[in-house]
Protein backbone atom coordinates (compact mmCIF):
# COMPACT_ATOMS: atom_id res chain seq x y z
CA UNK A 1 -0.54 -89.36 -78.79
CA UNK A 2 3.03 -90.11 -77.96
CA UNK A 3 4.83 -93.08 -79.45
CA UNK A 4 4.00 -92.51 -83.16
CA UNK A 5 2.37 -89.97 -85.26
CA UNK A 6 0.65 -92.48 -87.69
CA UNK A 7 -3.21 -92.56 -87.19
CA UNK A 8 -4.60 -95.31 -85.35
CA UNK A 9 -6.57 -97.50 -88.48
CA UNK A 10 -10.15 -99.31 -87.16
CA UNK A 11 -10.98 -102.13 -89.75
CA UNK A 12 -14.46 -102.46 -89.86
CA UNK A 13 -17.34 -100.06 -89.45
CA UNK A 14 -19.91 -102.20 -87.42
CA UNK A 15 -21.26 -101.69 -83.81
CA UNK A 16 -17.35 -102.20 -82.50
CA UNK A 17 -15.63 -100.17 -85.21
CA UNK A 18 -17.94 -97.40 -85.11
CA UNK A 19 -18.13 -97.16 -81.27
CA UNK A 20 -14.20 -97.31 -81.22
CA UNK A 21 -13.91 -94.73 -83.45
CA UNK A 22 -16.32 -92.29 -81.50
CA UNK A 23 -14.12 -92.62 -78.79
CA UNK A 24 -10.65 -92.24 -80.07
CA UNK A 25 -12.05 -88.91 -82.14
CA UNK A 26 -13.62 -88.12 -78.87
CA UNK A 27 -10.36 -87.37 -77.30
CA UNK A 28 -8.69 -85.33 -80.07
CA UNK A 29 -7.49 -88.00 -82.52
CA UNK A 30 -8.61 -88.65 -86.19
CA UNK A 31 -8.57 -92.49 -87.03
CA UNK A 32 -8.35 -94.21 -90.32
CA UNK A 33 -12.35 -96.37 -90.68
CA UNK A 34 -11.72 -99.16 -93.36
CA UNK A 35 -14.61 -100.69 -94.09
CA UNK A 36 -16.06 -103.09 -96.96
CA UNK A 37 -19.32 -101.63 -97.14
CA UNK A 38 -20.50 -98.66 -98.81
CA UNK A 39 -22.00 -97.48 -96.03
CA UNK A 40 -21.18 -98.34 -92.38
CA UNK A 41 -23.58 -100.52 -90.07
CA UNK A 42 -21.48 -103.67 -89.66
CA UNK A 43 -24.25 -106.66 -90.84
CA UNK A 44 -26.63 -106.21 -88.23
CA UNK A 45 -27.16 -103.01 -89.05
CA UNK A 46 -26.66 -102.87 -92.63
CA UNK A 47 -27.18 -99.77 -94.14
CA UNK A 48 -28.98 -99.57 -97.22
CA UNK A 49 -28.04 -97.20 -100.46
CA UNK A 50 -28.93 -93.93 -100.03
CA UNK A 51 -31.65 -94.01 -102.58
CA UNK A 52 -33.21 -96.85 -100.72
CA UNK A 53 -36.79 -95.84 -98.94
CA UNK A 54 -38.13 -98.45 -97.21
CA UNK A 55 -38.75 -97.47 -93.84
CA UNK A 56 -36.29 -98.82 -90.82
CA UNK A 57 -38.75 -100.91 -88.92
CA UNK A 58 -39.12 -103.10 -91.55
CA UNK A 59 -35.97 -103.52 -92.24
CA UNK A 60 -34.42 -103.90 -88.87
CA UNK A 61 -37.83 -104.54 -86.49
CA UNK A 62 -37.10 -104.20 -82.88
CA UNK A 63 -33.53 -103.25 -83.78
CA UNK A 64 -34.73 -100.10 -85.63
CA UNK A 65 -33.88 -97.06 -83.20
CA UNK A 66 -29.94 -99.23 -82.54
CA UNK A 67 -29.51 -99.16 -86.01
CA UNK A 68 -30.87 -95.62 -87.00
CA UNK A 69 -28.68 -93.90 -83.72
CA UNK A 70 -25.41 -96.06 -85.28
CA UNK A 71 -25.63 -94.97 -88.49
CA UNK A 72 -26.58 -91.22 -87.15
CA UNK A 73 -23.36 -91.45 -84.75
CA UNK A 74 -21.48 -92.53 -87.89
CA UNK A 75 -22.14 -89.99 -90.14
CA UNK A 76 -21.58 -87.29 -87.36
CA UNK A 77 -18.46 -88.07 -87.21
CA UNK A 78 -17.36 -87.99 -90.95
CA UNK A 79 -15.85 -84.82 -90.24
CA UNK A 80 -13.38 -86.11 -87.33
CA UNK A 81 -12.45 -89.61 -89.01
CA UNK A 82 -10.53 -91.07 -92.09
CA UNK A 83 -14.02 -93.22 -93.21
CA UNK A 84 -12.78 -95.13 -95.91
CA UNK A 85 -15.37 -97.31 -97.46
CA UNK A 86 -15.57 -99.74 -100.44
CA UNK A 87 -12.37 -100.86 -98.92
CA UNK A 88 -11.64 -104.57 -98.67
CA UNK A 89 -8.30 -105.57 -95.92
CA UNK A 90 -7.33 -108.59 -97.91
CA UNK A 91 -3.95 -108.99 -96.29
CA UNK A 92 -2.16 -107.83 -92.73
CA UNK A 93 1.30 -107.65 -92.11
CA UNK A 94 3.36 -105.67 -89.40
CA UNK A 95 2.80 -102.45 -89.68
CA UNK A 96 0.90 -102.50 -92.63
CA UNK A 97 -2.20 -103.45 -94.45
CA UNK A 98 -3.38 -103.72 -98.20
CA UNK A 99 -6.45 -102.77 -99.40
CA UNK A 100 -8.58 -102.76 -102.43
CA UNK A 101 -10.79 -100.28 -103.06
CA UNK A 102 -14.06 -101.94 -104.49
CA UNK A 103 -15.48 -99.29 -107.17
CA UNK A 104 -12.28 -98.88 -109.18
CA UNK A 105 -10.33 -102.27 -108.47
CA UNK A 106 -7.17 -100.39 -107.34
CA UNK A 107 -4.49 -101.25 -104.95
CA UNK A 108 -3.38 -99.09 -101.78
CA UNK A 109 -1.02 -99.99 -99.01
CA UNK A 110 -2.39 -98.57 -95.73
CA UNK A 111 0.11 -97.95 -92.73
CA UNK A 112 -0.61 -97.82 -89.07
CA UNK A 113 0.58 -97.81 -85.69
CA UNK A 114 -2.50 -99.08 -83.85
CA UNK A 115 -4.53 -101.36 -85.16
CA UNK A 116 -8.22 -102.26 -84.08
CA UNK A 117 -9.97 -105.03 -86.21
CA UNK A 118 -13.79 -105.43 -85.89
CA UNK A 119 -13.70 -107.09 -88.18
CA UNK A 120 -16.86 -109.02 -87.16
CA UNK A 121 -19.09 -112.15 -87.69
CA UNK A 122 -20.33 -114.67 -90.45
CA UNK A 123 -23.30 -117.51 -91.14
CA UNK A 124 -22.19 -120.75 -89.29
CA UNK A 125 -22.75 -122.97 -91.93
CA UNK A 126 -23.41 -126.80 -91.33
CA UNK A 127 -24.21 -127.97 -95.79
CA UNK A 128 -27.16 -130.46 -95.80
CA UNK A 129 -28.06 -132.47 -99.44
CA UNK A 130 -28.79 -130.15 -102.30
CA UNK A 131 -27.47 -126.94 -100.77
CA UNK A 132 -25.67 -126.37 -103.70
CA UNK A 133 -28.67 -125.75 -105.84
CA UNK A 134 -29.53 -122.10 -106.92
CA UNK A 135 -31.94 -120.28 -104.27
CA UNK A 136 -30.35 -121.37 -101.37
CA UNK A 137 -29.03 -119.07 -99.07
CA UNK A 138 -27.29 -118.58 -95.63
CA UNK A 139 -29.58 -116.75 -93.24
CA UNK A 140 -26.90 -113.63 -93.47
CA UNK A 141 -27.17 -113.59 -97.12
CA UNK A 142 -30.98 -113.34 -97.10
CA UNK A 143 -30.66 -110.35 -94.72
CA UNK A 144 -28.05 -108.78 -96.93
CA UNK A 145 -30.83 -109.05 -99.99
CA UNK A 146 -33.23 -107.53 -97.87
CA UNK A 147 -31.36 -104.50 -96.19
CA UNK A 148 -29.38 -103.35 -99.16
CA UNK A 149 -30.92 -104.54 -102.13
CA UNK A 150 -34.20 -104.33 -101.21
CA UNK A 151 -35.71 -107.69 -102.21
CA UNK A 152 -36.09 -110.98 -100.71
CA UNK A 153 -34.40 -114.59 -101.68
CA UNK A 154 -38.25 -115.72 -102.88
CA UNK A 155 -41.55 -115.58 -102.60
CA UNK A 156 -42.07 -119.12 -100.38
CA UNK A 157 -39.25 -118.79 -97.63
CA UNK A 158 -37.93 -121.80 -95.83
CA UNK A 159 -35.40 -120.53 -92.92
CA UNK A 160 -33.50 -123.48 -91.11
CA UNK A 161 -30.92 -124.12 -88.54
CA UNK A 162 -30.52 -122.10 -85.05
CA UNK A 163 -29.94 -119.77 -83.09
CA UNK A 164 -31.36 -116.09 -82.70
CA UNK A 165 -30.83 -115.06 -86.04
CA UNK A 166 -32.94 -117.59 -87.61
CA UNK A 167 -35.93 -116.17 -86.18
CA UNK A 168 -34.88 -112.63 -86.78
CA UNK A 169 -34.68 -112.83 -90.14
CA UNK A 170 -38.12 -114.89 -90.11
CA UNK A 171 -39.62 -111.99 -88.38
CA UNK A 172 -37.79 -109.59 -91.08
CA UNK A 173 -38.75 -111.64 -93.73
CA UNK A 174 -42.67 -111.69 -92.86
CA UNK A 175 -42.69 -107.88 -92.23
CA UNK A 176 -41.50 -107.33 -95.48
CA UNK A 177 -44.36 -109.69 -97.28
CA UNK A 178 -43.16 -112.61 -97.71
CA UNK A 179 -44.70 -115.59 -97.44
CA UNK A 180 -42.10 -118.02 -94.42
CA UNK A 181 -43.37 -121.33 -94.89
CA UNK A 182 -41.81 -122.34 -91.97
CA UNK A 183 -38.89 -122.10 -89.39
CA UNK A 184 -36.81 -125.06 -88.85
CA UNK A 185 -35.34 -124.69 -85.43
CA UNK A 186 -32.49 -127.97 -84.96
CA UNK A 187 -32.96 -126.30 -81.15
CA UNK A 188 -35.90 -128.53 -79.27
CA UNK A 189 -38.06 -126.49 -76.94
CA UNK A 190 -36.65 -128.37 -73.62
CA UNK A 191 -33.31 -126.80 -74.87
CA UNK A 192 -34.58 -123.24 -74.85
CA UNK A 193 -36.71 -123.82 -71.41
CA UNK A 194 -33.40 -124.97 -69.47
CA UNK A 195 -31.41 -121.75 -70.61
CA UNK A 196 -34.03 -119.24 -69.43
CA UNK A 197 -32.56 -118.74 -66.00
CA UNK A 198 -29.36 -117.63 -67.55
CA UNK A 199 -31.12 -115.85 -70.17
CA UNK A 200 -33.23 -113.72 -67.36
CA UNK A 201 -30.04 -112.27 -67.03
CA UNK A 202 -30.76 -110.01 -70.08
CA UNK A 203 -34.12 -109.80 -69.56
CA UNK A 204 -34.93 -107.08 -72.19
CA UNK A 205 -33.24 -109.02 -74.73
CA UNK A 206 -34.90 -112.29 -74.02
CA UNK A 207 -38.28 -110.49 -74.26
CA UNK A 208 -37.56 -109.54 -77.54
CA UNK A 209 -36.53 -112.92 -78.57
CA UNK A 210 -40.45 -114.13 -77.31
CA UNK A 211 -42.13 -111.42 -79.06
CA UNK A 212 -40.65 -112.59 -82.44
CA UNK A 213 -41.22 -115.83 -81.93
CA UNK A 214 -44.84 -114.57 -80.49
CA UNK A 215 -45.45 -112.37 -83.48
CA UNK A 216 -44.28 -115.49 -85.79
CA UNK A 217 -46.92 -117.49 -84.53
CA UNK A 218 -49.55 -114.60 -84.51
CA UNK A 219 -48.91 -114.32 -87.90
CA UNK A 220 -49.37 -118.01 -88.98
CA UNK A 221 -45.66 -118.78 -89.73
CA UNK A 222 -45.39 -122.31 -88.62
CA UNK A 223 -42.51 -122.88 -85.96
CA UNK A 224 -40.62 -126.40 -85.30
CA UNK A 225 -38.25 -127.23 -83.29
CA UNK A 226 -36.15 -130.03 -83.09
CA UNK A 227 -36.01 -130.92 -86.06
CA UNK A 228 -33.01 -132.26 -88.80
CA UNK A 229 -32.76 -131.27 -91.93
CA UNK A 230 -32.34 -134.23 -94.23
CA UNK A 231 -32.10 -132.79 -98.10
CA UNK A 232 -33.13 -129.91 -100.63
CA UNK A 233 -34.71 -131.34 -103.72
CA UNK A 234 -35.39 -129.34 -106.75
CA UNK A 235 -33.94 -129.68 -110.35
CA UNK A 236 -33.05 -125.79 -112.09
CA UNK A 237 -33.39 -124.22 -108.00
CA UNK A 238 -34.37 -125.96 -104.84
CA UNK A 239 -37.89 -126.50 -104.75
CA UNK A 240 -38.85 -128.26 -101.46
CA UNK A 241 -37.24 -129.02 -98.08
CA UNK A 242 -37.55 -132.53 -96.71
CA UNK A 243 -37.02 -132.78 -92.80
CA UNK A 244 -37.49 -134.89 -89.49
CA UNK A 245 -39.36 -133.72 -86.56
CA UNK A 246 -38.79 -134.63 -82.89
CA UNK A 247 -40.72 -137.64 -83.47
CA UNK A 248 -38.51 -139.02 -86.61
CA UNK A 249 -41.42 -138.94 -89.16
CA UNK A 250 -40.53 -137.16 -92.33
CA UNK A 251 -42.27 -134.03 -93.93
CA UNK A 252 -41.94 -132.51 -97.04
CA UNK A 253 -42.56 -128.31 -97.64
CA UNK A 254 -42.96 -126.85 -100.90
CA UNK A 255 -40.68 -123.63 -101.78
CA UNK A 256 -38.65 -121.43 -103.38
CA UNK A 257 -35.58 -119.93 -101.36
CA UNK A 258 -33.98 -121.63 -98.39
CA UNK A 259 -32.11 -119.45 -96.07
CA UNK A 260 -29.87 -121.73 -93.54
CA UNK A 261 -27.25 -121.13 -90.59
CA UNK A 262 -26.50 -122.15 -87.01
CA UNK A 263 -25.59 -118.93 -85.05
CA UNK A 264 -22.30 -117.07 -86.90
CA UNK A 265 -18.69 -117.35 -86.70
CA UNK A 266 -15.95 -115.42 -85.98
CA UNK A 267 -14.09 -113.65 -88.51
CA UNK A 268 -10.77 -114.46 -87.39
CA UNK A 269 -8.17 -114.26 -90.61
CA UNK A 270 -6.63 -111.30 -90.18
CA UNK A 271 -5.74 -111.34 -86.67
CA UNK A 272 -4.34 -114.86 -88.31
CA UNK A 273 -1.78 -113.16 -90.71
CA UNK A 274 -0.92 -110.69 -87.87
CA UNK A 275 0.38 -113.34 -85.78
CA UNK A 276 -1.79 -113.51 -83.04
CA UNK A 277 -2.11 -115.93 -80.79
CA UNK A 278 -5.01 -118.32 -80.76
CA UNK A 279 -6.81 -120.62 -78.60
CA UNK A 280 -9.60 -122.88 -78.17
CA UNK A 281 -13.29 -121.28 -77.11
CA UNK A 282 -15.70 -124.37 -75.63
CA UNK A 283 -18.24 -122.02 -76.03
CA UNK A 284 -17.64 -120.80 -79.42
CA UNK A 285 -16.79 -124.28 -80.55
CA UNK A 286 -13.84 -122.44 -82.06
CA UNK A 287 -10.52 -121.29 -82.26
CA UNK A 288 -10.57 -117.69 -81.54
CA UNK A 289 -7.47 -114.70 -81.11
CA UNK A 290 -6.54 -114.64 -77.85
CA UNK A 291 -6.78 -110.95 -75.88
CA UNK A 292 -6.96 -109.52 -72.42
CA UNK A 293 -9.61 -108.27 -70.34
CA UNK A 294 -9.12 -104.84 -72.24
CA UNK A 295 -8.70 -106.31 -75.46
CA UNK A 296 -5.39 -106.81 -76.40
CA UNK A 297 -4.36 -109.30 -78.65
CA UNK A 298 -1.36 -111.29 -77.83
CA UNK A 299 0.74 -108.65 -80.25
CA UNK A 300 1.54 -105.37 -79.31
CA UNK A 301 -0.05 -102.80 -80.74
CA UNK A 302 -3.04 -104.80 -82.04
CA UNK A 303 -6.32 -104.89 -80.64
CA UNK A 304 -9.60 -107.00 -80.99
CA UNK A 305 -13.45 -105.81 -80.54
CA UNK A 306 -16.37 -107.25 -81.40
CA UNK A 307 -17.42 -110.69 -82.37
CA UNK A 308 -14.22 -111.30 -84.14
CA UNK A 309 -12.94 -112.59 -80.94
CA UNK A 310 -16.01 -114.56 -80.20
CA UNK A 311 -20.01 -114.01 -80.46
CA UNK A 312 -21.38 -111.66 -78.30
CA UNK A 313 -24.03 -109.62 -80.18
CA UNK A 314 -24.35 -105.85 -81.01
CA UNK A 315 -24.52 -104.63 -77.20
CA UNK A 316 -21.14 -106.24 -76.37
CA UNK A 317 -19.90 -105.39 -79.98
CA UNK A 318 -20.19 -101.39 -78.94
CA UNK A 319 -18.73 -102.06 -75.51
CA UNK A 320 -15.62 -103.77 -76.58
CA UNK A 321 -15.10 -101.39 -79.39
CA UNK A 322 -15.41 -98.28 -76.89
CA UNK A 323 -13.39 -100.50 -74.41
CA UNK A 324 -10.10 -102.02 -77.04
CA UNK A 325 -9.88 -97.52 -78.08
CA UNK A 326 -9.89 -96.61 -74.28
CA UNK A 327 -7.28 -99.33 -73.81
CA UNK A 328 -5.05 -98.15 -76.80
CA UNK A 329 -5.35 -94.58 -75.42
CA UNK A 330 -4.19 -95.94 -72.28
CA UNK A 331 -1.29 -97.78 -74.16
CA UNK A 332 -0.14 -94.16 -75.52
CA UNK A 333 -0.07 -92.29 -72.38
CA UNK A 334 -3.07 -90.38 -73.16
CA UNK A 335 -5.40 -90.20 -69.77
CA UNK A 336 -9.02 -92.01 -69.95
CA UNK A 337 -11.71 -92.44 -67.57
CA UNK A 338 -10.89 -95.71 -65.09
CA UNK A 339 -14.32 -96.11 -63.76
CA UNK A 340 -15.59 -96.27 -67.51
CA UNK A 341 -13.08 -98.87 -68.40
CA UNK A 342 -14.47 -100.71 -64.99
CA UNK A 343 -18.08 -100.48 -66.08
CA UNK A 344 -17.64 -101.79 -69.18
CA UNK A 345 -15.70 -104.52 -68.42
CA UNK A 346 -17.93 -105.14 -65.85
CA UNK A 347 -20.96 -104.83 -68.75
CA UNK A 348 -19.09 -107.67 -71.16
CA UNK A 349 -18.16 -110.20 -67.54
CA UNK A 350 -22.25 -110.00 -66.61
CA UNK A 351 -23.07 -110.70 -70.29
CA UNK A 352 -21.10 -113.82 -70.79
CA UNK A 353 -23.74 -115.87 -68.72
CA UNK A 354 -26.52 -114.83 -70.86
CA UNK A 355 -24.34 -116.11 -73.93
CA UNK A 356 -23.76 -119.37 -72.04
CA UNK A 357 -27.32 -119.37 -72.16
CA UNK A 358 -27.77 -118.97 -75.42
CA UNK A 359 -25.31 -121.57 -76.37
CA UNK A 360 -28.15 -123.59 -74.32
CA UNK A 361 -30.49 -122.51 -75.70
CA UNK A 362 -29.35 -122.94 -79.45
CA UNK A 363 -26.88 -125.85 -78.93
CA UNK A 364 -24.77 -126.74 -81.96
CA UNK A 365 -26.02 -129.97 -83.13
CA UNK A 366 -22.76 -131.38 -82.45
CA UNK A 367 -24.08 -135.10 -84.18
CA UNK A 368 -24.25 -133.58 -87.70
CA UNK A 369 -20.87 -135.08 -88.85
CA UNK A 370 -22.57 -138.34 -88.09
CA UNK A 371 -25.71 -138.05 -90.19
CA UNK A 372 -24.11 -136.28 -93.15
CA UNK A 373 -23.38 -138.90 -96.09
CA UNK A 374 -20.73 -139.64 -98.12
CA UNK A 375 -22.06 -137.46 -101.31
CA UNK A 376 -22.82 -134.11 -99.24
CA UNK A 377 -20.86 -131.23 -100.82
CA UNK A 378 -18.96 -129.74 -98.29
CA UNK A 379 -16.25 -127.65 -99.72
CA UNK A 380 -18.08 -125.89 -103.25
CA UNK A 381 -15.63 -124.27 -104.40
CA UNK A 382 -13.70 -127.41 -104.87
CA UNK A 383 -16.22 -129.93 -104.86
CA UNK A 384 -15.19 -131.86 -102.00
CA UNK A 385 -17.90 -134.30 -100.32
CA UNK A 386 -18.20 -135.77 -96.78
CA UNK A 387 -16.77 -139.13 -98.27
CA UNK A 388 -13.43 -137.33 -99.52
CA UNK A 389 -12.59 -136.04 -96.07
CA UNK A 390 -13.36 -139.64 -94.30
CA UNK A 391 -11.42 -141.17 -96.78
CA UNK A 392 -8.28 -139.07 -96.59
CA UNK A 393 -8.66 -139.22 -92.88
CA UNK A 394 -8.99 -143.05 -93.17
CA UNK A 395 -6.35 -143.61 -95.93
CA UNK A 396 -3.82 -140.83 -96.01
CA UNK A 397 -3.74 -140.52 -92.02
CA UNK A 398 -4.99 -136.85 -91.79
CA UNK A 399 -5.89 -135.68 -88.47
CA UNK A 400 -5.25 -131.97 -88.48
CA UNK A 401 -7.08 -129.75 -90.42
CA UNK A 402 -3.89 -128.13 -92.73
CA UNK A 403 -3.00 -131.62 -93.55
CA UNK A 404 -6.59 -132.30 -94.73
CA UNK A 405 -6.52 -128.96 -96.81
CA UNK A 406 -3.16 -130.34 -98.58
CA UNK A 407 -4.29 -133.59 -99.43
CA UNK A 408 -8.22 -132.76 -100.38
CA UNK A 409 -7.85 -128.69 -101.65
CA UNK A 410 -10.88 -128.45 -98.68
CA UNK A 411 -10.94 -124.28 -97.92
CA UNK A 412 -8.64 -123.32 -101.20
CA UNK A 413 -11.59 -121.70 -103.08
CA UNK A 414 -12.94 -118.30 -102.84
CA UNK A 415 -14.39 -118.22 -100.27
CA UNK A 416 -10.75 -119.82 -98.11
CA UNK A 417 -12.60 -121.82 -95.93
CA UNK A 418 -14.83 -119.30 -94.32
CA UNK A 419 -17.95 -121.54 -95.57
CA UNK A 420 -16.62 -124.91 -95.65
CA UNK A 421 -14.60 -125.05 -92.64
CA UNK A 422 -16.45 -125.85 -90.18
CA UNK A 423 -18.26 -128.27 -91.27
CA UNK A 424 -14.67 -129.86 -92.60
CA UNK A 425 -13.59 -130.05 -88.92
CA UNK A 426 -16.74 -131.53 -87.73
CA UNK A 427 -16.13 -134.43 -90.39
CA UNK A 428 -12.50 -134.99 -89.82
CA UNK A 429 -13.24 -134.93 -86.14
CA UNK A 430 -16.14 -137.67 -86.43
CA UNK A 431 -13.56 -139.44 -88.99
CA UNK A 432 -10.69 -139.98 -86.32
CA UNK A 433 -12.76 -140.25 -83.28
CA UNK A 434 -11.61 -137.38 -81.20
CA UNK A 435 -12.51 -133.75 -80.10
CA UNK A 436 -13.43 -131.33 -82.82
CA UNK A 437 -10.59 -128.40 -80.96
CA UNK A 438 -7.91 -131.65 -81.88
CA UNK A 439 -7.78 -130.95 -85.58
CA UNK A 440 -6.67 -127.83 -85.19
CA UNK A 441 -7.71 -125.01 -87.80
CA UNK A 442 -7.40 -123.51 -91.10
CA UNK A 443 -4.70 -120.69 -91.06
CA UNK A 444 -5.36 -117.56 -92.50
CA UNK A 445 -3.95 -117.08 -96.23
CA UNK A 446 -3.66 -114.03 -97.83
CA UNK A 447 -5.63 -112.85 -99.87
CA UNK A 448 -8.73 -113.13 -97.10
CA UNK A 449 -11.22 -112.80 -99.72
CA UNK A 450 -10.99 -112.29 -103.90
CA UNK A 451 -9.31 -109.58 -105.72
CA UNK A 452 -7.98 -108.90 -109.36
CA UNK A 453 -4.81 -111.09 -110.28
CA UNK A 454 -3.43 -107.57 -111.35
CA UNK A 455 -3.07 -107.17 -107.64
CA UNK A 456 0.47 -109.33 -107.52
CA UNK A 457 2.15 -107.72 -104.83
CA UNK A 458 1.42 -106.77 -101.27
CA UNK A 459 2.61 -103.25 -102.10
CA UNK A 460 0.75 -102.85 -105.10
CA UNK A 461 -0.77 -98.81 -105.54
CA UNK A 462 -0.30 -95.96 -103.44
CA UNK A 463 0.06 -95.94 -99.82
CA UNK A 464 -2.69 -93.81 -97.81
């Protein structure tokens, strides 16, 4: 590669990274694979330990021969890669990125030259009364206990919220014995029959979708759609959900694990601290990095695959990732195939109307703000309620979401705002009576995610 001799550095070893670094190796180079996980998969496809038995159709279903081909592809290409794994990116800066390897807390400064980041997805969280209590999960996190630790969240499953993931992990959950009291869909079936012509556009991927909601019902798991979710009630863990069906009359079910989410959300920090540019996606109902047909982000020598620059799902994810390493090969004078790069742009432009569809399909339930009270927990790191962000709106003139974080501590916890935010900008945006992409967003802080306090500086340890 001309340009630089420093290695081109993938973060994150899901469908994008993985895909991205097949191709780069492919054509003589050996890139650096940071990852978080143990063992690469991305969530979707999360790998299990490698003591772990349980066969892959029940972990992954209909997903079982992706999965078990990316994790093959993966470990064929140990030999041609830098796979570095335990490895949490907790900050970005030019030209370098720090690192903390998991196992033995340490430091390491990691340089690069190129940098990819699929860096991927996470649960869309919209809080409802008594989320806070102890067996209550985000639909993710229940697929995390089943695919690498080999349990479930409870014996009596309640899954709520939308999108296609809720009824994944329903179907997951089932196949693995246990008992899913229900599915809450906030979706109503009228929803799901107008985005069928734009889902026929995928049409092996929306017969999948009917044959777990087919198999669901089959299998006596009740299904409802349209519904809201009004509270969790329980006193030591949550121990029932209370909800409203399309009629408005009010139902109680008895449980003992909630899993909850609406679709995911990009996972957009780092790209943040990099500089990139953002924008507003109407049909992410986000603000995402900006980047090219390609996948270029709006800074040089950065590039963005996967659903870190919007939800696509795992087909798209291994497109752009093959597509962003063509493009930096491109970048570096190295020769690639053109009429690849044409078909798989072409691949991600004919997929965008089947996500329209889905966004019709699973629309978020953009009157939530308006139903949650005062007392809901929003922000649980730092105890912030509904009420708090309504009054600072209403008292303290806050109508941008930075502003909001100053005056309330809303997204200063662990988890920086990746859980609570937003919700936050659906509640500010209620609060002053405008559009939810007016309030702007949280920026990215460094450090992304936790790490020890011994880890002062961004140079802290060895460089790579």
């Amino acid at each position: 590669m001309t340009g630089t001799a420093l290695q081109p550095v993938i973060v994150g070893a899901g469908p994008a990274g993985i895909r991205a670094a097949q191709t780069l190796a492919a054509r003589g180079l050996r890139p650096v694979l940071i990852d978080e996980a143990t063992r690469g998969g991305g969530q979707i496809y999360r790998r299990p330990p490698a003591h772990f038995r349980r066969a892959p159709q029940l972990l992954y279903g209909t997903e079982a021969s992706r999965a078990t081909a990316l994790h093959q592809t993966l470990d064929d290409l140990q030999a041609q890669i830098d796979h570095q794994p335990d490895s949490l990116v907790w900050n970005a800066q030019a030209g370098r990125l720090d690192v903390l390897h998991g196992p033995t807390q340490t430091g390491r400064s990691v340089p690069y030259g190129q940098l990819i980041l699929a860096s991927g997805a996470t649960d869309r969280v919209l809080p409802v009364p008594g989320w806070t209590l102890p067996g209550v999960y985000t639909l993710g996190g229940a697929q995390v206990a089943l695919k690498f630790q080999g349990c479930t969240i409870g014996s009596r499953v309640v899954l709520m919220g939308s999108g296609p993931l809720l009824y994944l992990v329903a179907y997951q959950y089932a196949k693995a014995g246990a008992t899913v009291a229900a599915v809450l869909d906030t979706a109503h079936f009228a929803d799901q029959l107008a985005a069928l012509p734009a889902m026929l556009t995928q049409p092996a991927v929306l017969a999948k979708g009917l044959y777990l909601v087919a198999w669901l019902r089959a299998h006596g798991v009740p299904v409802h759609r349209g519904v809201r979710p009004l509270r969790l009630e329980g006193d030591t863990r949550v121990a029932a959900v209370v909800w409203q069906d399309s009629q408005a009359r009010e139902h109680t079910l008895a449980c003992d694990a909630v899993g909850l989410g609406h679709a995911l959300r990009s996972e957009t920090q780092l790209a943040d601290l990099l500089g990139c540019r953002f924008a507003w996606a109407p049909l992410h109902r986000a603000h995402l990095p900006e980047r090219d047909a390609q996948g270029r982000s709006s800074v040089p020598g950065v590039y963005i695959a996967g659903d870190g620059a919007g939800i696509m799902g795992a087909d798209a994810a291994e497109w752009s990732g093959e597509l962003a390493a063509l493009t930096l090969l491109q970048d570096h004078g190295v020769a690639t195939d053109a009429s690849r790069v044409q078909v798989l742009q072409q691949r991600l432009e004919h997929l965008l109307r089947f996500r329209a569809g889905l966004e019709r399909a699973f629309p978020f339930p953009a009157d939530w703000a308006a139903h949650a009270p005062d007392a809901l927990v929003v922000c649980r790191c730092e105890h912030v309620t509904a009420g708090d962000l309504r009054a600072c709106a209403r008292e303290a003139g806050a109508d941008e979401m930075n502003r909001l974080k100053a005056l309330t501590r809303v997204g200063m916890g662990r988890c920086q705002g990746r859980m609570c935010g937003v919700a936050a900008a659906e509640v500010l945006a209620h609060a002053c009576g405008t559009p939810v992409d007016r309030v702007g967003r949280l920026r990215g802080q460094a450090p992304i995610k936790p790490i020890p306090i011994h880890l002062q500086s961004a140079g802290t340890g060895a460089q790579a």
